[in-house]
Protein backbone atom coordinates (compact mmCIF):
# COMPACT_ATOMS: atom_id res chain seq x y z
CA UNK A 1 -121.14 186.26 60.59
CA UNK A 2 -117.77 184.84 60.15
CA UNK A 3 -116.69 183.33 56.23
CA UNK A 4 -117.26 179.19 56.15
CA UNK A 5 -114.04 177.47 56.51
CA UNK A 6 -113.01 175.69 52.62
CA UNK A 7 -110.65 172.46 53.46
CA UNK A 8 -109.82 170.96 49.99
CA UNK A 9 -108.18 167.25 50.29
CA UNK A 10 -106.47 165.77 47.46
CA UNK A 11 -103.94 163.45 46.18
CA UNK A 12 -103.75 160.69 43.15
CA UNK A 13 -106.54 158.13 42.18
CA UNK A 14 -107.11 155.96 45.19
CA UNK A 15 -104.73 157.46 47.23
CA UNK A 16 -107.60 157.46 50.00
CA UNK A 17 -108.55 161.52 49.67
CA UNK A 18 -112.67 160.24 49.87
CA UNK A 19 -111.64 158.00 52.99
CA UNK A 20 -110.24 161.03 54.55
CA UNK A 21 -113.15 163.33 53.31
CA UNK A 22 -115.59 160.42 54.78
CA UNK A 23 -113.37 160.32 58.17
CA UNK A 24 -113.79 163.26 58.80
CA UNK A 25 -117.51 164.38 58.07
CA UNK A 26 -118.12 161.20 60.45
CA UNK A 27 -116.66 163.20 63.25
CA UNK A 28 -117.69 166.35 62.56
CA UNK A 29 -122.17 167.75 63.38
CA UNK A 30 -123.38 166.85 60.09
CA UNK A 31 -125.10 170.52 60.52
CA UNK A 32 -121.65 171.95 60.44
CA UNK A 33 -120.25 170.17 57.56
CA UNK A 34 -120.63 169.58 53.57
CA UNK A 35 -118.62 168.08 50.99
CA UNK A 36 -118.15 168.78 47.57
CA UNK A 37 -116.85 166.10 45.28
CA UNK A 38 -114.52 167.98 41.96
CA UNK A 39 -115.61 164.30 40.36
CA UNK A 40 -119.39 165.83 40.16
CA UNK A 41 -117.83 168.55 38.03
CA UNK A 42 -116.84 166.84 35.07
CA UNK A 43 -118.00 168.67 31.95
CA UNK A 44 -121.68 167.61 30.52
CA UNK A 45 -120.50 165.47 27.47
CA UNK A 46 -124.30 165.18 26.24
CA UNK A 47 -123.31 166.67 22.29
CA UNK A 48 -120.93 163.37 22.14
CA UNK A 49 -121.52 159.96 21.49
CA UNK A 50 -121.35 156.85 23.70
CA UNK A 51 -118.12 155.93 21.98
CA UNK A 52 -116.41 159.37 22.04
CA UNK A 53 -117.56 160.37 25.76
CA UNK A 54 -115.71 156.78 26.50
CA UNK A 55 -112.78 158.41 25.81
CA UNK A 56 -112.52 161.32 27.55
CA UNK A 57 -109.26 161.71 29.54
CA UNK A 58 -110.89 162.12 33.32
CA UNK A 59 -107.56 162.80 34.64
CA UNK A 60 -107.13 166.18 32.96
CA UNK A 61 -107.31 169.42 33.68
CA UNK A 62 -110.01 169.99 30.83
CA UNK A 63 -111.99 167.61 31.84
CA UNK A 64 -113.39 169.71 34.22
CA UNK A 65 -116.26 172.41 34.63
CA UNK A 66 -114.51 175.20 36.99
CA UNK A 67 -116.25 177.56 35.67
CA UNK A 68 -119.52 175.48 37.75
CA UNK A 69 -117.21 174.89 40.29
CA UNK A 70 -115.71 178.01 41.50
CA UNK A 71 -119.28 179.96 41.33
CA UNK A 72 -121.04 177.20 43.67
CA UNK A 73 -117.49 177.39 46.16
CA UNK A 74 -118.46 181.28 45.92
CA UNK A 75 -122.02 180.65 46.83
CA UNK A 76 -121.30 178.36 49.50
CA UNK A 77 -118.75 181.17 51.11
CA UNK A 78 -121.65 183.79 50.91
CA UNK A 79 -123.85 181.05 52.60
CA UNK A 80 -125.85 180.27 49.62
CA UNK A 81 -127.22 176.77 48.39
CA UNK A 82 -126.14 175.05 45.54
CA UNK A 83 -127.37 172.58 42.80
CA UNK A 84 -124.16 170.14 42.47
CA UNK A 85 -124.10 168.35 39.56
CA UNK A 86 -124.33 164.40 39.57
CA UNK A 87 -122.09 162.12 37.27
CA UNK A 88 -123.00 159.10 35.67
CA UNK A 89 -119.39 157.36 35.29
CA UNK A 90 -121.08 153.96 33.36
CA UNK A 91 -122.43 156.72 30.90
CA UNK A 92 -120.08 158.87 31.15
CA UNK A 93 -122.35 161.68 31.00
CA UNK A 94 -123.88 164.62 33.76
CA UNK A 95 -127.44 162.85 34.92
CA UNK A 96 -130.45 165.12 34.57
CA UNK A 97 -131.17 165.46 38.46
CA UNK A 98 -128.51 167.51 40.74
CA UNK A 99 -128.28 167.23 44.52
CA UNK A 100 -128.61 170.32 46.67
CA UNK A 101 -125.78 171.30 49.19
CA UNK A 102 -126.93 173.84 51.62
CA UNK A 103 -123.79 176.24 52.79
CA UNK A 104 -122.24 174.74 56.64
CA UNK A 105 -119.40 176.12 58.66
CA UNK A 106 -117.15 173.46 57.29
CA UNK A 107 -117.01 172.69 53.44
CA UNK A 108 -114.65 170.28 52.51
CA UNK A 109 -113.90 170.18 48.73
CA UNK A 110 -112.32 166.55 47.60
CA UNK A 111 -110.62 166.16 43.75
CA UNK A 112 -107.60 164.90 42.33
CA UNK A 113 -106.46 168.33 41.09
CA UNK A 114 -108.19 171.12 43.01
CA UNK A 115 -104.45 172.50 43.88
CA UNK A 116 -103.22 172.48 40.25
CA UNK A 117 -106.21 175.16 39.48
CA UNK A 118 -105.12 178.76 41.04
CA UNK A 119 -108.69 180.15 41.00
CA UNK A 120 -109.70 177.37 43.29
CA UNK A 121 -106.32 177.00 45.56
CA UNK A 122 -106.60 180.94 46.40
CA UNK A 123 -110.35 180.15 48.09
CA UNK A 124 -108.53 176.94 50.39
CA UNK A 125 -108.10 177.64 53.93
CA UNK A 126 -106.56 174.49 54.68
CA UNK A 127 -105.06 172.69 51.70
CA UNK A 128 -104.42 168.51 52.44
CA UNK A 129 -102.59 166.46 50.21
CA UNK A 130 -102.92 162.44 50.34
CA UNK A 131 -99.70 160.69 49.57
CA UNK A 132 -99.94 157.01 49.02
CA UNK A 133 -97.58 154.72 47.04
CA UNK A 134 -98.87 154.22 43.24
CA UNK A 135 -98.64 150.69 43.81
CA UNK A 136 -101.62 150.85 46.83
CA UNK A 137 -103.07 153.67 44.64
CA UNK A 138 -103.74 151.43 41.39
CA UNK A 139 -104.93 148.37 42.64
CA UNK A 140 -107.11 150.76 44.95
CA UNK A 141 -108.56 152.56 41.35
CA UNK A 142 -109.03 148.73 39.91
CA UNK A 143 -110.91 147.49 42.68
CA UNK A 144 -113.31 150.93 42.69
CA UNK A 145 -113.84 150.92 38.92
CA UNK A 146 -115.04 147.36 38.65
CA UNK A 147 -117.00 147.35 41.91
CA UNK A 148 -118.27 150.75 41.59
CA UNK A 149 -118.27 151.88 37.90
CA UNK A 150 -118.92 149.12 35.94
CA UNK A 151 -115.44 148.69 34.21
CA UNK A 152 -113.47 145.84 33.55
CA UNK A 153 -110.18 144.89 34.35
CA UNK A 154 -108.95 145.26 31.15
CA UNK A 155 -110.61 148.84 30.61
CA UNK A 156 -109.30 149.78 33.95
CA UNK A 157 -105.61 149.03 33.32
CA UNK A 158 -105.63 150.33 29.79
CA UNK A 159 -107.50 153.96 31.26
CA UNK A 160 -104.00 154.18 33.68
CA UNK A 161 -101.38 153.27 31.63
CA UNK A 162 -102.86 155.34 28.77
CA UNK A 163 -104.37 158.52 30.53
CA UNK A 164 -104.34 158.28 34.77
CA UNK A 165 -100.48 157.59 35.32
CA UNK A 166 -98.98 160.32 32.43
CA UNK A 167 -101.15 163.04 34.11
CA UNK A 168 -100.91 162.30 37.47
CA UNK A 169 -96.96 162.78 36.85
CA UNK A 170 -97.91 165.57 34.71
CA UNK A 171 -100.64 167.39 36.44
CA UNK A 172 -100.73 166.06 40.26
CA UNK A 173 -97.44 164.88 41.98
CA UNK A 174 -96.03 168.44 41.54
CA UNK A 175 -99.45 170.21 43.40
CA UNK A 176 -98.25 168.78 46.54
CA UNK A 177 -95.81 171.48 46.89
CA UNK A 178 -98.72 174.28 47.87
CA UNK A 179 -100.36 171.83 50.53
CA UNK A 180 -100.32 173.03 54.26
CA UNK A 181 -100.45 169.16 55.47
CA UNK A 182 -99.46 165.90 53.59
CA UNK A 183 -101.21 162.64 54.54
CA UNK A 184 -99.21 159.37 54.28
CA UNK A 185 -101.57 156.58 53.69
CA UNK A 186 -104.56 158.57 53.54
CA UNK A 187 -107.93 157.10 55.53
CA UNK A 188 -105.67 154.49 57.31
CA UNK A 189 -103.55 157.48 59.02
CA UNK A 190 -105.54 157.89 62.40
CA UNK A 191 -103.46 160.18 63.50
CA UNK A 192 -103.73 162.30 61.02
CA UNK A 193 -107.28 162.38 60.70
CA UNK A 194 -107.78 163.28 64.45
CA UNK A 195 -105.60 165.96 64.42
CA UNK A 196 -106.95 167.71 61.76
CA UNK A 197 -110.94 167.01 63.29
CA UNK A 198 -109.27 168.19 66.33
CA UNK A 199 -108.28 171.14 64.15
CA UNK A 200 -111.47 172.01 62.62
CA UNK A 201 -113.40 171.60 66.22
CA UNK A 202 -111.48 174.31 67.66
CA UNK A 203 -112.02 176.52 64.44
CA UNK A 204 -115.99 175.67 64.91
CA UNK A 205 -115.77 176.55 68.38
CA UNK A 206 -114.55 180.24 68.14
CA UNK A 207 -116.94 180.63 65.87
């Protein structure tokens, strides 16, 4: 039995990397296909305070369990289920439950810096970068934090200016260089999309 295939999408907060994850899981079997979400991975914070977990910078490379991550990408290769983790962003906190992924031919992994990590780049088959103008990009991360998150506007603006913006320059823009395909305009690029489902349909079928 032939390896899974591991298609990791990702580009700068809000640049549309879940739309395009989304897109294309709605045009794929749903027997064939899983996603994982780097976002689930953020490290459990449980030994800190309300006030310090607040804090956290979510935007760097620490902020992250890849330790977690790369062992359930390895168990999903060898066809074995895993336990994701599930994050609570209004407590900033890991919940208590975790959500079971069960291994599929496709297994799209979505995160704002899975390419700046070389442990998890050299498992990629297909590496996607989302390129959208920072402009589209921030108002998309305001409108997502306050709907979604429970932030306010003021929170939301501070969090980029202080944290999102310095390490997307820092740790993100640069990653773009090891993609195999860049998406302009992420979720809204049709074109894209269907060439890349189209891609991934003829990879299922010589399987």
């Amino acid at each position: 039995m032939k390896r899974p295939i591991l298609i990791g999408i990702t580009g700068g907060t809000g640049s549309g990397k879940s739309t395009v994850s989304k897109e294309i899981f709605k045009s794929i079997e749903e027997t064939d296909i899983a996603v994982i979400e780097q976002d689930s991975y953020y490290k459990d914070q449980s030994h800190l305070s309300f006030e310090e977990r607040v804090k956290t910078n979510y935007d760097h490379p620490l902020a992250f369990d890849n330790e977690l991550l790369v062992q359930h990408l390895k168990d999903l290769l060898d066809r074995k289920p895993v336990e994701k983790p599930i994050y609570d962003f209004e407590k900033h906190n890991r919940r208590v439950e975790t959500e079971t992924v069960e291994p599929r031919e496709i297994i799209i992994l979505e995160g704002i810096l899975i390419l700046s990590e070389k442990e998890i780049r050299d498992l990629l088959d297909i590496k996607i970068f989302v390129d959208t103008d920072s402009d589209v990009r921030v108002i998309r991360r305001i409108l997502r934090d306050i709907k979604e998150r429970g932030r306010t506007l003021d929170s939301v603006i501070l969090q980029y200016m202080e944290t999102v913006r310095p390490a997307h320059l820092q740790f993100i823009e640069h990653t773009k260089r090891y993609a195999d395909i860049i998406i302009p305009e992420g979720g809204y690029n049709k074109v894209a999309i269907d060439l890349i489902v189209s891609k991934i349909n003829s990879i299922l079928i010589q399987k």
